[in-house]
Protein backbone atom coordinates (compact mmCIF):
# COMPACT_ATOMS: atom_id res chain seq x y z
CA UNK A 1 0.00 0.00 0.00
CA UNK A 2 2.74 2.68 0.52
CA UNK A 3 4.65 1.52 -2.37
CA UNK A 4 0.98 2.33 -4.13
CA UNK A 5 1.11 5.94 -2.14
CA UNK A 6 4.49 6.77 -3.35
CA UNK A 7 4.22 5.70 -7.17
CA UNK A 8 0.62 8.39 -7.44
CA UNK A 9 2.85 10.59 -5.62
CA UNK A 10 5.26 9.82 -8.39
CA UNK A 11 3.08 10.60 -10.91
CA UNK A 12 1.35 13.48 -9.60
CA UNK A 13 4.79 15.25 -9.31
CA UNK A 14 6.17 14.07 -12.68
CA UNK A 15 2.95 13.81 -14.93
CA UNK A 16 0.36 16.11 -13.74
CA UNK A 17 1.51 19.00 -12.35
CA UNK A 18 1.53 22.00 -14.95
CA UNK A 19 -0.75 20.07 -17.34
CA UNK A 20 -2.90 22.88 -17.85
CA UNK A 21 0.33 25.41 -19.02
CA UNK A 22 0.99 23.62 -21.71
CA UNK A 23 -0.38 24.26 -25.14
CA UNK A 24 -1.71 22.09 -27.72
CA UNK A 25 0.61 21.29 -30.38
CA UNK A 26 0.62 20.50 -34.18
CA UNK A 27 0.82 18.70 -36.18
CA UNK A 28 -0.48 15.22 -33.96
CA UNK A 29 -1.99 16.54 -30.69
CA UNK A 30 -4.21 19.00 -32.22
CA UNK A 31 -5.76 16.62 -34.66
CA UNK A 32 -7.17 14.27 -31.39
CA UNK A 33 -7.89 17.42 -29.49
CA UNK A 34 -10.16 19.15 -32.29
CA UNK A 35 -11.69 15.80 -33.64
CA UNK A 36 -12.86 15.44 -29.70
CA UNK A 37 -14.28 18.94 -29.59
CA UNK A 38 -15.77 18.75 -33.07
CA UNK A 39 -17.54 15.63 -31.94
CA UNK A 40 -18.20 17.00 -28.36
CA UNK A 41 -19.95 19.89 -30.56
CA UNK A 42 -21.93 17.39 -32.47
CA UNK A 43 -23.30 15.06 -29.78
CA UNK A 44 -21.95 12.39 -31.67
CA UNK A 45 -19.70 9.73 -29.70
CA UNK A 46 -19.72 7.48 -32.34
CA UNK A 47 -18.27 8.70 -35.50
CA UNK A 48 -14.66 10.99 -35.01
CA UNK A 49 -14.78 13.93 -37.28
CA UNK A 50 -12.71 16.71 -37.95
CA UNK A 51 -12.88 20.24 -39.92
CA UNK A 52 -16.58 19.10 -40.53
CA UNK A 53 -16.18 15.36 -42.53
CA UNK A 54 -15.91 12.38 -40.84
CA UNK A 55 -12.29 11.02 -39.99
CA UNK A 56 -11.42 7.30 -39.90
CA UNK A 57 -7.68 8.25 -38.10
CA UNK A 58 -7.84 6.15 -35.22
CA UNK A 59 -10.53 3.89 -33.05
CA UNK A 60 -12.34 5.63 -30.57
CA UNK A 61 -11.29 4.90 -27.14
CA UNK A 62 -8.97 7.80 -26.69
CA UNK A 63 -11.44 10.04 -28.15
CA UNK A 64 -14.12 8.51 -25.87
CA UNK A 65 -11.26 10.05 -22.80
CA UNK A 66 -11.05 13.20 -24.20
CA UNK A 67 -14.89 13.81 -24.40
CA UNK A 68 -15.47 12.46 -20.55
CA UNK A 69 -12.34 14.80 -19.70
CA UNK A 70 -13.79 17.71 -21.52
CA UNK A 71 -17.54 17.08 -19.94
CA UNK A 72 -15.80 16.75 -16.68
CA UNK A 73 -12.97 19.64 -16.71
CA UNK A 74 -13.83 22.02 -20.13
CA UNK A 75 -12.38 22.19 -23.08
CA UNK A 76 -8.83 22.92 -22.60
CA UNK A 77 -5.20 21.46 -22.02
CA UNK A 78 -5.54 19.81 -18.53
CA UNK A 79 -8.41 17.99 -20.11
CA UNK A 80 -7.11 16.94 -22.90
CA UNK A 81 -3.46 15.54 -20.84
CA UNK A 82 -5.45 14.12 -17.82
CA UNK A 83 -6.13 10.65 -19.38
CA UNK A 84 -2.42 9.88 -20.57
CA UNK A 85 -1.36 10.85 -17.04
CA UNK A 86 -3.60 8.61 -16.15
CA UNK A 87 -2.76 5.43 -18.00
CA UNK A 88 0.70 6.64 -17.24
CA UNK A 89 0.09 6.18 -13.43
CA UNK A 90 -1.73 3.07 -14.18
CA UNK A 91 1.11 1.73 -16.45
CA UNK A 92 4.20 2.52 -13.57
CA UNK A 93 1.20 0.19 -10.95
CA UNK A 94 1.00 -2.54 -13.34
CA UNK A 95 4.88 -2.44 -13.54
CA UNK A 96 5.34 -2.72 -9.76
CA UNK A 97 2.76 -5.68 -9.40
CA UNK A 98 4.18 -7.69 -12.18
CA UNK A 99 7.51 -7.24 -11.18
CA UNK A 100 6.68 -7.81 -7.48
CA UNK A 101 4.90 -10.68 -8.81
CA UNK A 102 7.67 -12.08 -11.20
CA UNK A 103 10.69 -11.14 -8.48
CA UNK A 104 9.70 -9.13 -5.40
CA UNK A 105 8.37 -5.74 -4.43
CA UNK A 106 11.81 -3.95 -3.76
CA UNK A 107 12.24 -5.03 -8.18
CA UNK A 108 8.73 -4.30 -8.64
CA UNK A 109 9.05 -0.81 -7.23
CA UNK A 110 12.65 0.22 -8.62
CA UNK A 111 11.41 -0.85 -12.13
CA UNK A 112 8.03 1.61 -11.64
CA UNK A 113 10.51 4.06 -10.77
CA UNK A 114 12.72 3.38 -13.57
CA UNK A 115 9.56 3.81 -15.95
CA UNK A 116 8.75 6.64 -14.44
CA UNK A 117 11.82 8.92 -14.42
CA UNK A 118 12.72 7.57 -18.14
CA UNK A 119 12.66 10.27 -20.77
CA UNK A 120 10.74 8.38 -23.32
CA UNK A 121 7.73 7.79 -21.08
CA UNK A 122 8.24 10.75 -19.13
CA UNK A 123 7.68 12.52 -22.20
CA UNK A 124 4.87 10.45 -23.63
CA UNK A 125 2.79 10.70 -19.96
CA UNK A 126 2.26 14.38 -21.18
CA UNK A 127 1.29 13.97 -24.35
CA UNK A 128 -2.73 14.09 -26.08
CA UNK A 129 -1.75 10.85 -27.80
CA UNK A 130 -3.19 7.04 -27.92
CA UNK A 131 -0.02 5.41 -26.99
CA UNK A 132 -0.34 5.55 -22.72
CA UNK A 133 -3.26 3.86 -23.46
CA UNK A 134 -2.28 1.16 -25.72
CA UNK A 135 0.52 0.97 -23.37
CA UNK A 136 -1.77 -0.36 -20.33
CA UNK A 137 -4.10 -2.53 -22.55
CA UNK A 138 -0.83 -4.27 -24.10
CA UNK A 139 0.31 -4.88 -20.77
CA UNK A 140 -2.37 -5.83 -19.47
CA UNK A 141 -3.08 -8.29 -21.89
CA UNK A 142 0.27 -9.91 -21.97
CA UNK A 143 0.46 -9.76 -18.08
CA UNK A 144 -2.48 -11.38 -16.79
CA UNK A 145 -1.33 -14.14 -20.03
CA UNK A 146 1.39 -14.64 -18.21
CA UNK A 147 -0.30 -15.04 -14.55
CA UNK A 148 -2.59 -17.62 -15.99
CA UNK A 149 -0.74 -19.35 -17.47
CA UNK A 150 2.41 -19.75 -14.79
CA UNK A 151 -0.33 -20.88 -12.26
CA UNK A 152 -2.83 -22.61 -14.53
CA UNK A 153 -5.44 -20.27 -13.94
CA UNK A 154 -7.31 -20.20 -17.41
CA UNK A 155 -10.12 -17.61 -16.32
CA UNK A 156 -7.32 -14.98 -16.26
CA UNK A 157 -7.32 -15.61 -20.06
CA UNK A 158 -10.61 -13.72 -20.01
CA UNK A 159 -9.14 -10.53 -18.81
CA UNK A 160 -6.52 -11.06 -21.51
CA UNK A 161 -9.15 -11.19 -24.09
CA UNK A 162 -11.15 -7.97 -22.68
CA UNK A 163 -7.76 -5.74 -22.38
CA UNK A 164 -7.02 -6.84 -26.22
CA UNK A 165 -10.16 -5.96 -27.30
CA UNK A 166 -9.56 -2.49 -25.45
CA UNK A 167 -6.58 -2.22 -27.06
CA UNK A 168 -8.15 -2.90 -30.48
CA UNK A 169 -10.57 -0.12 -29.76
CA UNK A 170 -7.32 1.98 -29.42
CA UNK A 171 -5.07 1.40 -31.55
CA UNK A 172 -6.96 -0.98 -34.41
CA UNK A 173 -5.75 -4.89 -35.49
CA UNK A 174 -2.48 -4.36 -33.45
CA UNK A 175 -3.91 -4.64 -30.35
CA UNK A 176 -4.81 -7.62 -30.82
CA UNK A 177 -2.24 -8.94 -33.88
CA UNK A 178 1.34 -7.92 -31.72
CA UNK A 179 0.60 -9.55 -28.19
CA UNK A 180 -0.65 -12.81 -29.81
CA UNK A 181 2.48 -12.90 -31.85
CA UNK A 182 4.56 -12.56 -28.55
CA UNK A 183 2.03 -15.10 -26.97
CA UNK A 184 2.90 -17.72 -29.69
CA UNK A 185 6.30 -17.11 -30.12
CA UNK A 186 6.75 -17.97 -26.60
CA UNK A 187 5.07 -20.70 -26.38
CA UNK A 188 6.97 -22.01 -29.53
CA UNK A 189 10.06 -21.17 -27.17
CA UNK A 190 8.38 -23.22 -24.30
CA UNK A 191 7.79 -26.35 -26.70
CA UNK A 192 3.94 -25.92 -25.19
CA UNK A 193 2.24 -24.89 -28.57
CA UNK A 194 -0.83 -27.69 -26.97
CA UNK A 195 -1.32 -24.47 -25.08
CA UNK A 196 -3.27 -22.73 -27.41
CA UNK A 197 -6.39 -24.88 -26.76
CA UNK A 198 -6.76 -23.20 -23.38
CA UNK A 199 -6.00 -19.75 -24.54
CA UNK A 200 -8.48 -19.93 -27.41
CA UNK A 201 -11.63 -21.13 -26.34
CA UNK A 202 -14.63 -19.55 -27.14
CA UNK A 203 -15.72 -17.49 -24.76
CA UNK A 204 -12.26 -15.69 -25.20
CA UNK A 205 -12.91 -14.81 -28.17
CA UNK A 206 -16.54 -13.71 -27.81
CA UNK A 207 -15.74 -11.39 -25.19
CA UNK A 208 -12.56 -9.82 -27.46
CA UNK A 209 -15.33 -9.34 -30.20
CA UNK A 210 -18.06 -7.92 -27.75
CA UNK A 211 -15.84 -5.36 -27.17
CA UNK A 212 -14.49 -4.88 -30.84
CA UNK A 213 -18.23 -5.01 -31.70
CA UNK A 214 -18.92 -2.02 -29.47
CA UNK A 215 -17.20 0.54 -31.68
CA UNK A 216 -16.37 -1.52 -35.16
CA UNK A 217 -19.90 -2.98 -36.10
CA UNK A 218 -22.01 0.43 -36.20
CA UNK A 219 -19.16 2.14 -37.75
CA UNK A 220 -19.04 -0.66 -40.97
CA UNK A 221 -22.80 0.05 -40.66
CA UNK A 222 -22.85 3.80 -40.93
CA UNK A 223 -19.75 4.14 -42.90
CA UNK A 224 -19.19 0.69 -44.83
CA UNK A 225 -16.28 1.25 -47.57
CA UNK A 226 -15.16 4.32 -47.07
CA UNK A 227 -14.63 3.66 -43.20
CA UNK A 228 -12.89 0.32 -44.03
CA UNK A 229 -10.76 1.96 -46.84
CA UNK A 230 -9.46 4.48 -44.64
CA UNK A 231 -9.34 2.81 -41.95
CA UNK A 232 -7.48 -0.35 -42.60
CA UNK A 233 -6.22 0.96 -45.96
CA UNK A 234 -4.40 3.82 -44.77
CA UNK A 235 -3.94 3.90 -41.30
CA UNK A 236 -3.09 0.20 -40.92
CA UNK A 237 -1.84 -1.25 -44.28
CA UNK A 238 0.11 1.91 -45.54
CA UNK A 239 1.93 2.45 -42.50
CA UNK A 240 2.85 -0.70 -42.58
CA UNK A 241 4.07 -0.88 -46.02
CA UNK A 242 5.09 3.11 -47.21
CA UNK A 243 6.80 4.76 -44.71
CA UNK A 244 5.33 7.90 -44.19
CA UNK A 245 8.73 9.52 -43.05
CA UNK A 246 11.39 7.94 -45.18
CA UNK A 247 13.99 9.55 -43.13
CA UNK A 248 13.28 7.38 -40.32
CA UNK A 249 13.38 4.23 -41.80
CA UNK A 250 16.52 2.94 -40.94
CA UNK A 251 17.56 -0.35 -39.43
CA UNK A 252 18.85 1.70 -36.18
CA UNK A 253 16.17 3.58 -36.01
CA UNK A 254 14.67 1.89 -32.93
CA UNK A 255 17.73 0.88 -31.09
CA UNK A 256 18.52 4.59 -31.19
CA UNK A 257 15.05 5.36 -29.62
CA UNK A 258 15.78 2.26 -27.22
CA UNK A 259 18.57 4.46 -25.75
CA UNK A 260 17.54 7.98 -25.97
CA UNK A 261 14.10 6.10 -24.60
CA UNK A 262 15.88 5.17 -21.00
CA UNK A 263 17.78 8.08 -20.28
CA UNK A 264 18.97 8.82 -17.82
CA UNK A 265 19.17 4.81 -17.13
CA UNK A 266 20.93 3.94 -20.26
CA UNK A 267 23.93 5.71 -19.21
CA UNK A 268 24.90 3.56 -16.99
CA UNK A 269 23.87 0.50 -18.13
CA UNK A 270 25.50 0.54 -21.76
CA UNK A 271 28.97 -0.13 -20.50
CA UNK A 272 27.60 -2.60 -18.20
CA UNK A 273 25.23 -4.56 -21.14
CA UNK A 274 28.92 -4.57 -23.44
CA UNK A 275 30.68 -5.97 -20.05
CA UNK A 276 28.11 -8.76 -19.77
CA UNK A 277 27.92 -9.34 -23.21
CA UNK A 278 31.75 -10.38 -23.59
CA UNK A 279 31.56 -12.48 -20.34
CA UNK A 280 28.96 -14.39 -21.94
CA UNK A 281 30.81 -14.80 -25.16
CA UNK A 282 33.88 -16.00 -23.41
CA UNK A 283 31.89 -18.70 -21.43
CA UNK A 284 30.11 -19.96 -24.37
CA UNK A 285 33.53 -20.27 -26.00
CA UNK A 286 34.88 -22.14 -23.17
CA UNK A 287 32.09 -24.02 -21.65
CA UNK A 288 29.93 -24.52 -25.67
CA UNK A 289 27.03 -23.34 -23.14
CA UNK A 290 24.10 -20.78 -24.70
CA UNK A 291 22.96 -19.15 -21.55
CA UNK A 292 19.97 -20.46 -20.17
CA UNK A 293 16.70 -18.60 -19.01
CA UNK A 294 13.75 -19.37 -16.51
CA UNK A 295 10.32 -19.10 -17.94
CA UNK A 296 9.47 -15.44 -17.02
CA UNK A 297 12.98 -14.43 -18.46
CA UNK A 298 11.69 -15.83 -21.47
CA UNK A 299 8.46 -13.85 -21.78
CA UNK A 300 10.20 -10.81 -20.69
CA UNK A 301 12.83 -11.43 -23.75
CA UNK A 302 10.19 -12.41 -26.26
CA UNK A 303 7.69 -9.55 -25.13
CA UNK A 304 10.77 -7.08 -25.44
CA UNK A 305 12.46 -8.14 -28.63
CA UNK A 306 9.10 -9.01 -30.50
CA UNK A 307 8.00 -5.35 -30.15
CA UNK A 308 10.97 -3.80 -31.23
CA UNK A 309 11.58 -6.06 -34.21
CA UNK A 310 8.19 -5.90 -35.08
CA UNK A 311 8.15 -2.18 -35.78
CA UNK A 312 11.97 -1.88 -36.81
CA UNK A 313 10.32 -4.17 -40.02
CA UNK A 314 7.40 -1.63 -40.28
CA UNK A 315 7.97 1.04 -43.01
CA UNK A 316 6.43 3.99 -40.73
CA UNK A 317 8.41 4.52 -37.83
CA UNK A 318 7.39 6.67 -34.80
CA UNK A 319 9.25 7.22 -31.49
CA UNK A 320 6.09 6.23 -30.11
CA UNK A 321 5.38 2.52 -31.20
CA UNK A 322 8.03 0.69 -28.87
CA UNK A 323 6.66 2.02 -25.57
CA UNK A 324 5.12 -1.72 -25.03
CA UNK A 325 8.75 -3.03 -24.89
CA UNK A 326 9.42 -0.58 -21.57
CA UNK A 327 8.03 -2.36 -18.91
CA UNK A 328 9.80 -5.46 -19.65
CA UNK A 329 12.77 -3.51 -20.04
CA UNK A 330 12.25 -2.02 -16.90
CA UNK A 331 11.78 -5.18 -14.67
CA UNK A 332 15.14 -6.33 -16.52
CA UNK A 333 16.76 -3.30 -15.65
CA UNK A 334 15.50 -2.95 -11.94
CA UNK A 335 17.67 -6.16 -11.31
CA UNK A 336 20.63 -4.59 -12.25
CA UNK A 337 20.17 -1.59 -9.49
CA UNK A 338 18.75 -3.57 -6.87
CA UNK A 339 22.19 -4.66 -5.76
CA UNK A 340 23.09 -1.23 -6.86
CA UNK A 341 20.76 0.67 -4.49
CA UNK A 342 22.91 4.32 -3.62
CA UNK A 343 23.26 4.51 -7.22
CA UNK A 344 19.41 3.67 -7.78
CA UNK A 345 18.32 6.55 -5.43
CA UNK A 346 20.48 9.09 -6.13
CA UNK A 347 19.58 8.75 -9.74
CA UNK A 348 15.58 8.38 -9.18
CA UNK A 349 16.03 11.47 -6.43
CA UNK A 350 17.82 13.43 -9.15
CA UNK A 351 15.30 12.55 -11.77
CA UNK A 352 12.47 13.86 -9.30
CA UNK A 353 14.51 17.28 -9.07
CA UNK A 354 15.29 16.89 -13.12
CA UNK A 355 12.05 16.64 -14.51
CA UNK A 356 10.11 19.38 -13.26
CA UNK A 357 12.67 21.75 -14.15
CA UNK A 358 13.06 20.39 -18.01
CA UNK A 359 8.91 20.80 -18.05
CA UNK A 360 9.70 24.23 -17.17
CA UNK A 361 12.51 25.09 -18.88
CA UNK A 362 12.48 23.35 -22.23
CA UNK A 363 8.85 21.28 -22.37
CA UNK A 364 6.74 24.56 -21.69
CA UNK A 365 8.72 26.76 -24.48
CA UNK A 366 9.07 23.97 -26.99
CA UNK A 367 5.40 22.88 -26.89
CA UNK A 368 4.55 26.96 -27.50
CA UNK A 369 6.63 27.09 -30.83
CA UNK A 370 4.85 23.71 -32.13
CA UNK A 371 1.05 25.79 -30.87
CA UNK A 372 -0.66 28.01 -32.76
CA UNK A 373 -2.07 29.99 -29.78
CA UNK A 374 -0.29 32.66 -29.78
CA UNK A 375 -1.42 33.28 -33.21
CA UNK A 376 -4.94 32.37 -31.67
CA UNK A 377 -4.61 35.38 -29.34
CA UNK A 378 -3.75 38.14 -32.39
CA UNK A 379 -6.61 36.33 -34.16
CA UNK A 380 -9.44 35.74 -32.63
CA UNK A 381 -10.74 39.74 -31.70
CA UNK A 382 -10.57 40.25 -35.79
CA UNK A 383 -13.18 37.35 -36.22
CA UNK A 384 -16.48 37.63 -37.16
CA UNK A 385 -19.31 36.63 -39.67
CA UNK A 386 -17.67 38.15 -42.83
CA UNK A 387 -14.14 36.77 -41.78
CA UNK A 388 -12.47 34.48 -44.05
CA UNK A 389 -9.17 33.16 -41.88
CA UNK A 390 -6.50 31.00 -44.23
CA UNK A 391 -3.07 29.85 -43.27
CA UNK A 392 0.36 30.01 -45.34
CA UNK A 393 3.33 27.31 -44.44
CA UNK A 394 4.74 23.95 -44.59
CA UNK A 395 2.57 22.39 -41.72
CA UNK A 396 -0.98 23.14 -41.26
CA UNK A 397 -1.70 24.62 -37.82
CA UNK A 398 -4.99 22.35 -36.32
CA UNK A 399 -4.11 23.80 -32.94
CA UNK A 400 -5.06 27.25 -34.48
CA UNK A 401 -8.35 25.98 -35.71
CA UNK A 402 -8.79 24.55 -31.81
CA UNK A 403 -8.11 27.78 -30.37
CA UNK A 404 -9.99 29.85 -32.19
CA UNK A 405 -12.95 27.56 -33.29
CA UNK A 406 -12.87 29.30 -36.94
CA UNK A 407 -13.03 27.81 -40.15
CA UNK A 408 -9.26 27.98 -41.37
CA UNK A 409 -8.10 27.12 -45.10
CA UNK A 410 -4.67 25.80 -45.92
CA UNK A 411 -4.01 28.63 -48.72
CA UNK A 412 -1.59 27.07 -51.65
CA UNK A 413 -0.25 27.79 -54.88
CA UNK A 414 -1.88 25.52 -57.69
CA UNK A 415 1.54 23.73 -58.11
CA UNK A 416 1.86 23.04 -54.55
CA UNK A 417 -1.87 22.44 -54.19
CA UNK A 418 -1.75 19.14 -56.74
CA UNK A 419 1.48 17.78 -54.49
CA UNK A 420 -0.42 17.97 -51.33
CA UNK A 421 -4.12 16.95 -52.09
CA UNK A 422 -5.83 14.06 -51.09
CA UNK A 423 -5.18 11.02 -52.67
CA UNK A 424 -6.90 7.81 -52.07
CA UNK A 425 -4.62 4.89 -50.00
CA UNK A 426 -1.57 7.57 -50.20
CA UNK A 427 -0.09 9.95 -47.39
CA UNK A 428 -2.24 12.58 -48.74
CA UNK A 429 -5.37 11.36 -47.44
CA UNK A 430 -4.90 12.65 -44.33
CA UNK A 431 -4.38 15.99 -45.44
CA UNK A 432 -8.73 16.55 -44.96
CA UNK A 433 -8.84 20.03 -43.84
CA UNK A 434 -9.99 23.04 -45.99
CA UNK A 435 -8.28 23.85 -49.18
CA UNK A 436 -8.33 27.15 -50.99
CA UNK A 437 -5.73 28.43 -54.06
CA UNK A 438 -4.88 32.17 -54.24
CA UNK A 439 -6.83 32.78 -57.04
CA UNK A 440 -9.93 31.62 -54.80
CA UNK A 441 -9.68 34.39 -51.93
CA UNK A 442 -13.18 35.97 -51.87
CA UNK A 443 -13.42 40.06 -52.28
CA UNK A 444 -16.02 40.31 -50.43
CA UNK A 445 -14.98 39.19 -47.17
CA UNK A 446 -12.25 40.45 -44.76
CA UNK A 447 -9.38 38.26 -45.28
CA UNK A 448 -6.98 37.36 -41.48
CA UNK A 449 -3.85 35.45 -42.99
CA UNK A 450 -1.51 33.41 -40.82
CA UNK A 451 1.63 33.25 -42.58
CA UNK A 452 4.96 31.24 -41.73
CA UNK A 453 7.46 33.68 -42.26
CA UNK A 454 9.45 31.23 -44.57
CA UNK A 455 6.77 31.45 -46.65
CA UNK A 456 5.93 35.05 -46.09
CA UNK A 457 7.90 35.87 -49.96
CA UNK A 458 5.76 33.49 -51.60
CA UNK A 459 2.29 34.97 -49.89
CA UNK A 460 2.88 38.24 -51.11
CA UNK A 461 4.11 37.19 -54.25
CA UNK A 462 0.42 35.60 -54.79
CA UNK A 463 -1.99 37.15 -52.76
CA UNK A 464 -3.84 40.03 -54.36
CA UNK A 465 -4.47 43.21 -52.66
CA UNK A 466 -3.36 45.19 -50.10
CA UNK A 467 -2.32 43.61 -46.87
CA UNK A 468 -1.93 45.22 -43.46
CA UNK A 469 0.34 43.44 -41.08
CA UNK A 470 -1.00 43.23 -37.65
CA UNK A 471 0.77 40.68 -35.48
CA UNK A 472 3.60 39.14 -35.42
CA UNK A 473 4.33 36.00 -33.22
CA UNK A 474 8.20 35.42 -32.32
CA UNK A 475 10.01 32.02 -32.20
CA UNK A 476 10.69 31.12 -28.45
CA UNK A 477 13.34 31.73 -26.53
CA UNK A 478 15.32 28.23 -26.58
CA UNK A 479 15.04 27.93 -30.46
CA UNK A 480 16.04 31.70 -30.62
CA UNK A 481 18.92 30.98 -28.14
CA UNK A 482 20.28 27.71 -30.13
CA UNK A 483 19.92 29.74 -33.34
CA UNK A 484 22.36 32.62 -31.98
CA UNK A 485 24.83 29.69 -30.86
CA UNK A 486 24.90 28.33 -34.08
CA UNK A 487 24.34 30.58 -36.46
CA UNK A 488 25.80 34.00 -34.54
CA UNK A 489 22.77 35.49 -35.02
CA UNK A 490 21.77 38.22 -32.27
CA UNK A 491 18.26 38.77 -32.88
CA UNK A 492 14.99 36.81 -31.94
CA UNK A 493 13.82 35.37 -35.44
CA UNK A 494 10.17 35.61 -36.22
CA UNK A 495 7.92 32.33 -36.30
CA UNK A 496 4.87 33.31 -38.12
CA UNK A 497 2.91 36.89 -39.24
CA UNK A 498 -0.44 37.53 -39.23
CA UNK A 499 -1.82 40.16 -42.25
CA UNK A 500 -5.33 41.33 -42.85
CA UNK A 501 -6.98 42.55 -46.10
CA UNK A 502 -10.15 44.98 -45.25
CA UNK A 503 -13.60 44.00 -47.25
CA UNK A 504 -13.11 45.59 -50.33
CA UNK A 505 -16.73 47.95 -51.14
């Protein structure tokens, strides 16, 4: 029960507090956060939509946690980062039982800890995102497997089922598709494929589609073809296949993230992995032994390594998809520092001292360059019923459409315009917001214009008429800061301007 105290405590300290300073950013968190408002708007829990068509993104569960959080707290950004907290807290408890379950509670505790005061999930625990989510339904999934069937308990295969169908209703097919792949491969490794029988009887199977059935059924129903084109098409098959960042996809890619993922633990533990690595070398070339494992070591290794692989084969990779490979991690790692345990505390101790300070110092001013409100703020008093509002730059800004609840057009040249436009079972297709060309701005309307100041030359260039500026929105500190150091520039660069043509008579 006091380990139970101390982890909330934990997490209020390291995931809640300031919640409501930061802003919403683009180009991810603002898509969730105005698809949940647009539907809160609507009265429809059902179907996600966004800039006024329906959007077939994501399953609904997260959205389902934003629209409670919003009835409960408003509309704003302690609403919309309560529930990852949440699932974050709920992730570091089911670390601590299955690790005081697998070892014992001084393991179970130091890896919740561990989890906890790792960058990686630090980072994620903040963010208006599915994956804290996914995270606990994974785990939960693959932990009560485990539990079952270590003490022959087949009815905890029922809660296995329910948490995967959860996690379907989160994520889509992978919730369901990834743990059963770890599930088999480690029962391959057991030589106890027989197994399956137990694990796949059918009441499983009719409570993981009950709860599929929930969400999936009226939505083939309502939407049929389009839903399942989008759906599976592009958000499941294309990632899968076309990498939507090709920069990323590189066979490192997620050993990289592994790392970076763990700090500040890593650190320590790199030199320590290569140490242990050569011993074990050296005794399987004098003793011809592999090294053996016991049977949770096995599930640990298989839950761990099947995750990572998985993805590191997947065209589309995000820093996101290996969080299920943590908590295994974690319980591996805690073993390390339990016989370690001054270096433990005064590294978890630090890390409660760290954290708050980088959310101050670095989280709060980064996630304010990657908003939009402060362009909300210049904005919003020009609005009203003969406003037309469009936006000029590389990125669309959703967070600006959240802020100000206007209509917003992504403004592009006709060359530009035919690269970017939606494309069926392409990238594109997610581009669904408002479109309008230059030659398409209405004279009869007062025109606000958000414009990225890289792209200010080309606005001018092809916007007729005369423009007024009236705002101008500066690039934080930190990025203005790094930009001096490296470039020896003194100034604070401009992020974006905001211009207004009057109604012409």
């Amino acid at each position: 029960m006091v380990n139970c105290i101390f982890l909330i405590i934990v997490s209020l300290v390291l995931f809640f507090l300031g919640g409501w300073l930061a802003p919403i950013t683009d180009p991810t968190e603002s898509v969730y956060t105005l698809t949940a408002k647009e539907m809160l708007a609507a009265g429809d829990w059902l179907s996600p939509r966004i800039y006024g068509d329906f959007w077939y993104d994501k399953p609904i569960m997260f959205y389902w946690e934003l629209l409670i959080a919003y009835k409960v707290f408003g509309v704003n950004e302690f609403a919309s980062r309560f529930f990852p907290a949440v699932f974050a807290t709920g992730g570091l408890c089911l670390t601590y039982f299955f690790g005081a379950k697998l070892y014992n509670k001084k393991i179970g505790l130091a890896a919740a800890v561990l989890l906890a005061t790792s960058l990686e999930y630090w980072y994620l625990a903040h963010a208006v995102i599915t994956d804290m989510t996914l995270l606990v339904m994974f785990s939960l999934t693959l932990i009560t497997f485990f539990l079952g069937y270590r003490a022959n308990q087949p009815k905890l295969y029922l809660i296995s089922f329910a948490a995967s169908g959860v996690a379907v209703l989160t994520k889509g097919p992978i919730g369901f598709f990834l743990p059963g792949l770890i599930i088999l491969i480690f029962l391959v490794w057991q030589g106890d494929l027989r197994h399956l029988l137990k694990l796949f009887r059918p009441k499983n199977f009719f409570v993981l589609i009950a709860i599929m059935s929930v969400w999936y059924l009226p939505m083939t129903f309502l939407h049929g073809a389009t839903f399942l084109e989008n759906f599976l098409g592009v958000h499941n098959f294309l990632r899968a296949t076309v990498s939507e960042y090709p920069k990323t996809d590189v066979w490192y890619y997620y050993a990289l993230i592994s790392v970076v993922g763990f700090v500040p633990w890593s650190v320590p533990l790199i030199p320590a992995a290569v140490k242990k690595f050569f011993r074990r070398a050296e005794l399987f070339i004098e003793e011809g032994r592999l090294p053996t494992f016991e049977t949770h070591e096995r599930f640990l290794i298989v839950w761990a390594a099947t995750v990572i692989i998985f993805f590191q084969l997947c065209a589309t990779k995000y820093i996101t998809y290996t969080l299920p490979a943590m908590i295994p991690i974690a319980i591996f790692v805690a073993r390390y520092f339990v016989n370690r345990w001054r270096i433990f505390i005064g590294m978890a101790g630090g890390s409660l001292i760290f954290y708050p300070l980088l959310f101050c110092l670095v989280a709060l001013p980064v996630t304010e360059d990657n908003s939009a409100c402060r362009e909300a703020q210049i904005v919003s008093p020009l609005l009203d019923d003969k406003t037309c509002v469009v936006s000029h730059g590389k990125e669309y800004a959703g967070s600006l459409v959240f802020y100000t609840g206007a209509k917003i057009y992504r403004l592009e040249t006709p060359k530009n315009f035919e690269l970017v436009k939606p494309k069926p079972l392409t990238w594109t297709s997610k581009n669904v917001m408002p479109f309008m060309l230059f030659d398409e701005l209405p004279s009869d309307k007062k025109i606000v214009a958000v414009v990225s100041v890289d792209f200010e030359k080309s606005f001018l260039a092809n916007a007729a008429g005369k423009w007024e500026l009236v705002g101008e929105v500066p690039k934080g500190q930190l990025e203005s800061l790094a930009e001096n150091f490296f470039y020896g520039r003194e100034q604070r660069k401009l992020k974006s301007k905001i211009y207004l043509r009057r109604q012409e008579d």
